[in-house]
C-alpha atoms as a PDB file:
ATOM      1  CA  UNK A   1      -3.379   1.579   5.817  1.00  0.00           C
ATOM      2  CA  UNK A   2       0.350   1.544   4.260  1.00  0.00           C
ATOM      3  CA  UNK A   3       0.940   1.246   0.667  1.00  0.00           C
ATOM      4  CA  UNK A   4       3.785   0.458  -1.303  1.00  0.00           C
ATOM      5  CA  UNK A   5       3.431   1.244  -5.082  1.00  0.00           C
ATOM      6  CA  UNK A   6       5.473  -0.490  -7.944  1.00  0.00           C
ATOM      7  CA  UNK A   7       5.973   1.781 -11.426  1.00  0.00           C
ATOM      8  CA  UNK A   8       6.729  -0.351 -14.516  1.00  0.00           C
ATOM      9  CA  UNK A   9       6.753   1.671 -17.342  1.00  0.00           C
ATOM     10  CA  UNK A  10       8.663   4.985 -18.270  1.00  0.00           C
ATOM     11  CA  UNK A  11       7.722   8.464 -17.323  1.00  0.00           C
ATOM     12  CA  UNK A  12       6.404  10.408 -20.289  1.00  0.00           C
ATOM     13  CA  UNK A  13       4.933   6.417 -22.586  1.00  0.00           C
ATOM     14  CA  UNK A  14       2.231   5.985 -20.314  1.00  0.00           C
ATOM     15  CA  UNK A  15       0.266   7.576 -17.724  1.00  0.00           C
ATOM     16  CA  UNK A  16       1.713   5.532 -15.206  1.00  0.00           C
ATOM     17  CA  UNK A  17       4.128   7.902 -13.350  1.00  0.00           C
ATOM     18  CA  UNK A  18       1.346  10.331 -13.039  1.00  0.00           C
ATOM     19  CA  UNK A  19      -1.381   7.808 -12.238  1.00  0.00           C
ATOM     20  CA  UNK A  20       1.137   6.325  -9.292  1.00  0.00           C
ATOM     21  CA  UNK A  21       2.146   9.944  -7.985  1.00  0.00           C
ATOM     22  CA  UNK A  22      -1.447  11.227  -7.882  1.00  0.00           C
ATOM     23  CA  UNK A  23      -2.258   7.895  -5.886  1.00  0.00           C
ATOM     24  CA  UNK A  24       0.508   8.216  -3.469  1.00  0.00           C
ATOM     25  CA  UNK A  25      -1.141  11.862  -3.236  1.00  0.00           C
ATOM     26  CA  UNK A  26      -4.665  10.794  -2.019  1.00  0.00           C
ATOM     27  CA  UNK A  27      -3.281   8.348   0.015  1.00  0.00           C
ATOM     28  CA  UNK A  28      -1.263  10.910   1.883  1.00  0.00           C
ATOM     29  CA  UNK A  29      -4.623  12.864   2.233  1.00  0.00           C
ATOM     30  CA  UNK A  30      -6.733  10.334   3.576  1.00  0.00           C
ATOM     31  CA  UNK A  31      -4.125   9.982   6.227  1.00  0.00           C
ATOM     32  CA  UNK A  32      -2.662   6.623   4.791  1.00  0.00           C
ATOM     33  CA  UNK A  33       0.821   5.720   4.925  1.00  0.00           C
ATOM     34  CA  UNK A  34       3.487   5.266   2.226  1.00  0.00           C
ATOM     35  CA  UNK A  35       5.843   2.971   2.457  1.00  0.00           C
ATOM     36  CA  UNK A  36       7.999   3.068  -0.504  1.00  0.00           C
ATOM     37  CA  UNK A  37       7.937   3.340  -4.166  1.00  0.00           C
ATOM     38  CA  UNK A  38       9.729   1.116  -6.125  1.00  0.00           C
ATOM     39  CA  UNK A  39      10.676   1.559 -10.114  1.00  0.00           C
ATOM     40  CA  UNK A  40      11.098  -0.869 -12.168  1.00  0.00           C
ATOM     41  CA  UNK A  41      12.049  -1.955 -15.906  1.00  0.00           C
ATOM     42  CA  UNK A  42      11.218   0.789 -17.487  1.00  0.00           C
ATOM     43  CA  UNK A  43      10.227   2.735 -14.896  1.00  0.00           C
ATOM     44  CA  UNK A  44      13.676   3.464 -13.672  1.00  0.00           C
ATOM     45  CA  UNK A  45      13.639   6.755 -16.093  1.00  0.00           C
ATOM     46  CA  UNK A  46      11.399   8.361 -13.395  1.00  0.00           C
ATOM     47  CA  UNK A  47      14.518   9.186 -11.586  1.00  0.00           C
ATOM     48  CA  UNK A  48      17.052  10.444 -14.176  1.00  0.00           C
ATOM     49  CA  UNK A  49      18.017  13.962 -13.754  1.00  0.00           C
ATOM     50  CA  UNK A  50      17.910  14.165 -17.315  1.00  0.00           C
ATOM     51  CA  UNK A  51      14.490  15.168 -17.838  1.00  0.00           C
ATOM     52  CA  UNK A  52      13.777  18.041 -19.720  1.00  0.00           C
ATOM     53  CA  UNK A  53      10.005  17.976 -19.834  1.00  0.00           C
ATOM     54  CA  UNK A  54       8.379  20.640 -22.113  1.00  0.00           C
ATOM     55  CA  UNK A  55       7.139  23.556 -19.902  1.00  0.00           C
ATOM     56  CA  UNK A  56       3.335  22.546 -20.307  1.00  0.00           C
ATOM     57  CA  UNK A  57       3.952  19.075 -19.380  1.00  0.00           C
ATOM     58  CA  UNK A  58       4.262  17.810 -15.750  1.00  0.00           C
ATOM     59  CA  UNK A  59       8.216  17.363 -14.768  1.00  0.00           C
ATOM     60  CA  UNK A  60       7.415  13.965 -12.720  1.00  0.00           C
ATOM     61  CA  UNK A  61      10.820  13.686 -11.326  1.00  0.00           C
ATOM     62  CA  UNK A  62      10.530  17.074  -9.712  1.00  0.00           C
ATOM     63  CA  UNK A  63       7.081  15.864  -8.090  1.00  0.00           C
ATOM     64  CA  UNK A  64       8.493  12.533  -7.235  1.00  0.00           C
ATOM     65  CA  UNK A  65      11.476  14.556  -5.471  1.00  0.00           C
ATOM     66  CA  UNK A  66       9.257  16.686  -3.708  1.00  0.00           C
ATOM     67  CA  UNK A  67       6.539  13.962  -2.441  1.00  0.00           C
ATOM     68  CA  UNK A  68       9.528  11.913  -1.261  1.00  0.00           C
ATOM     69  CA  UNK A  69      10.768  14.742   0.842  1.00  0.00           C
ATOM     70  CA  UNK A  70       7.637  16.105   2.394  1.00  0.00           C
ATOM     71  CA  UNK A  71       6.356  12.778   3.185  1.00  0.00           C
ATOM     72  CA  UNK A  72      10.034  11.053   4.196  1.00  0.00           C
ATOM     73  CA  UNK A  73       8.989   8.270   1.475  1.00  0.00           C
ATOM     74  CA  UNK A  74      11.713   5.692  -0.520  1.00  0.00           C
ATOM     75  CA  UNK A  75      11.891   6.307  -3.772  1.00  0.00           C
ATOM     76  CA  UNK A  76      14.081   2.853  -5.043  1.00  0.00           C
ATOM     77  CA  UNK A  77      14.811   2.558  -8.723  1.00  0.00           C
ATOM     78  CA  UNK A  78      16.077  -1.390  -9.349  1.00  0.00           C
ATOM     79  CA  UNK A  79      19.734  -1.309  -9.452  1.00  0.00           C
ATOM     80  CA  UNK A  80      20.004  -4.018 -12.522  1.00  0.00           C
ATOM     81  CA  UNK A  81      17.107  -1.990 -14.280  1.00  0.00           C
ATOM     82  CA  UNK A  82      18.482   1.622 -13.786  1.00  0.00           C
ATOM     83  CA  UNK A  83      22.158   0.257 -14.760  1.00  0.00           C
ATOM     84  CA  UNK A  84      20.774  -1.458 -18.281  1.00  0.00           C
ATOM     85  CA  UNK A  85      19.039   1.652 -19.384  1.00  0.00           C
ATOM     86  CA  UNK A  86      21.881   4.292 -18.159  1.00  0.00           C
ATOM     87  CA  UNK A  87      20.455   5.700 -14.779  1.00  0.00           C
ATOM     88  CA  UNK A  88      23.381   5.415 -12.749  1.00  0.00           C
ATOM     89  CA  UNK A  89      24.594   7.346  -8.927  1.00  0.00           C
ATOM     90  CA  UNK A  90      28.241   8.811  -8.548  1.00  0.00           C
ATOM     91  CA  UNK A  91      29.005   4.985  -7.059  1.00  0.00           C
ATOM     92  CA  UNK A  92      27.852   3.084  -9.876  1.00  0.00           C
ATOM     93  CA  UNK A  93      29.187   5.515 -12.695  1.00  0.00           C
ATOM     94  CA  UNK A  94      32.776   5.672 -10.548  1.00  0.00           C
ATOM     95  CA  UNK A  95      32.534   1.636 -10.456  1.00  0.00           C
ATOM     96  CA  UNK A  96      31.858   1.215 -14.017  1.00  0.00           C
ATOM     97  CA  UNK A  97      34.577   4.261 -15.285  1.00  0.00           C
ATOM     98  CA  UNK A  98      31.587   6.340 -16.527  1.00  0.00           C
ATOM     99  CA  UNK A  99      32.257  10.438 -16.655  1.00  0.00           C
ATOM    100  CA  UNK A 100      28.789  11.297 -15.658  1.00  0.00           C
ATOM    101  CA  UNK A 101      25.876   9.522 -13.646  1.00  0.00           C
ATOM    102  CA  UNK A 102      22.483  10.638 -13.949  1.00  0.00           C
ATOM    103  CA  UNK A 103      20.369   9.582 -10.902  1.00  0.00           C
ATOM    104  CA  UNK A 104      18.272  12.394  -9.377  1.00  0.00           C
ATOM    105  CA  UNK A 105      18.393  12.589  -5.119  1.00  0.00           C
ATOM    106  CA  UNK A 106      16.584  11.261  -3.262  1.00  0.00           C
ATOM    107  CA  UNK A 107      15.972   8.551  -5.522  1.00  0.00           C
ATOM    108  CA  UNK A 108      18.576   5.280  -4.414  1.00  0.00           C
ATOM    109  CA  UNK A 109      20.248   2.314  -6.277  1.00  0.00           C
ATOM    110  CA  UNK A 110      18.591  -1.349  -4.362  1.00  0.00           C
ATOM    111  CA  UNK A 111      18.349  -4.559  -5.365  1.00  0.00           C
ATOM    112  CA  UNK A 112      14.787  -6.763  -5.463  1.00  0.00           C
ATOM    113  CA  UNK A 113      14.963  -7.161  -2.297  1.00  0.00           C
ATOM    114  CA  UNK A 114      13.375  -3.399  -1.236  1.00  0.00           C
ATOM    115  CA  UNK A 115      10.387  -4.590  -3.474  1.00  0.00           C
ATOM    116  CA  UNK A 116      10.352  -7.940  -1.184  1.00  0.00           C
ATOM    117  CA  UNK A 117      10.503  -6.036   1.728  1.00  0.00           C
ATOM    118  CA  UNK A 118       7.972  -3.342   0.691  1.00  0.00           C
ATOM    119  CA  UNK A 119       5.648  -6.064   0.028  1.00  0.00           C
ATOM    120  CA  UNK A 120       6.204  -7.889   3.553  1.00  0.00           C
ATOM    121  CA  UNK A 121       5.810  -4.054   5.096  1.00  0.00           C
ATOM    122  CA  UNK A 122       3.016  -2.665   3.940  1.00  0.00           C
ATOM    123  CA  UNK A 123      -1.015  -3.622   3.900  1.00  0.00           C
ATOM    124  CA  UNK A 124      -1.435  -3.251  -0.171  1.00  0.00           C
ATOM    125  CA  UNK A 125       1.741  -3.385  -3.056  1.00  0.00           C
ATOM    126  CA  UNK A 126      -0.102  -1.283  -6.094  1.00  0.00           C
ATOM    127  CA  UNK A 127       1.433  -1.828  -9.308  1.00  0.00           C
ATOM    128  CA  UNK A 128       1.324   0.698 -12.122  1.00  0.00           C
ATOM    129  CA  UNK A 129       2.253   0.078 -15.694  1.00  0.00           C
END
């Protein structure tokens, strides 16, 4: 089966990071597919390379990073979302004169239209948050 999973809220307010990476986990190990993972409001924090998480905490962006490239998965954080809340790539932060962007690799910068597509591409879209 291929899933697509949809993270609302941000990394460390809920447990919905962890609850969505630990799904995307078991689905890898029952052999399912993943198609992409898609961020959202919130959500978007998952992929700033600002995080800083205390040592006994999990650093989800690390996991996120390394999921994506075992498993050759899309990690998309919502381009209007990420820009709003200061999550930006070199292109973005050079567009809008910023000294600094913030986006951790391999996340990427889409529009709504990689959640549309996830949803048309995959068997189940699993929101968390």
């Amino acid at each position: 089966m291929k899933f697509s999973l949809l993270v609302l809220s941000s990394p460390y307010s809920s447990q919905s990071h962890l609850s969505a990476l630990k799904f995307a986990q078991a689905c890898i190990e029952q052999q399912h597919q993943i198609y992409r993972i898609f961020f959202y409001h919130d959500g978007v924090h998952g992929g700033s390379d600002l995080q800083a998480p205390p040592q006994d905490e999990p650093h989800l962006a690390q996991q996120w990073q390394q999921l994506a490239n075992e498993h050759n998965i899309d990690l998309v954080t919502c381009i209007a979302a990420a820009l709003k809340r200061g999550i930006l790539n070199e292109e973005e932060a050079n567009r809008y004169n910023k000294a600094n962007f913030n986006l951790s690799k391999p996340f990427e910068l889409s529009g709504l239209g990689q959640l549309l597509d996830a949803q048309i591409h995959s068997d189940r879209l699993v929101t968390f948050g």
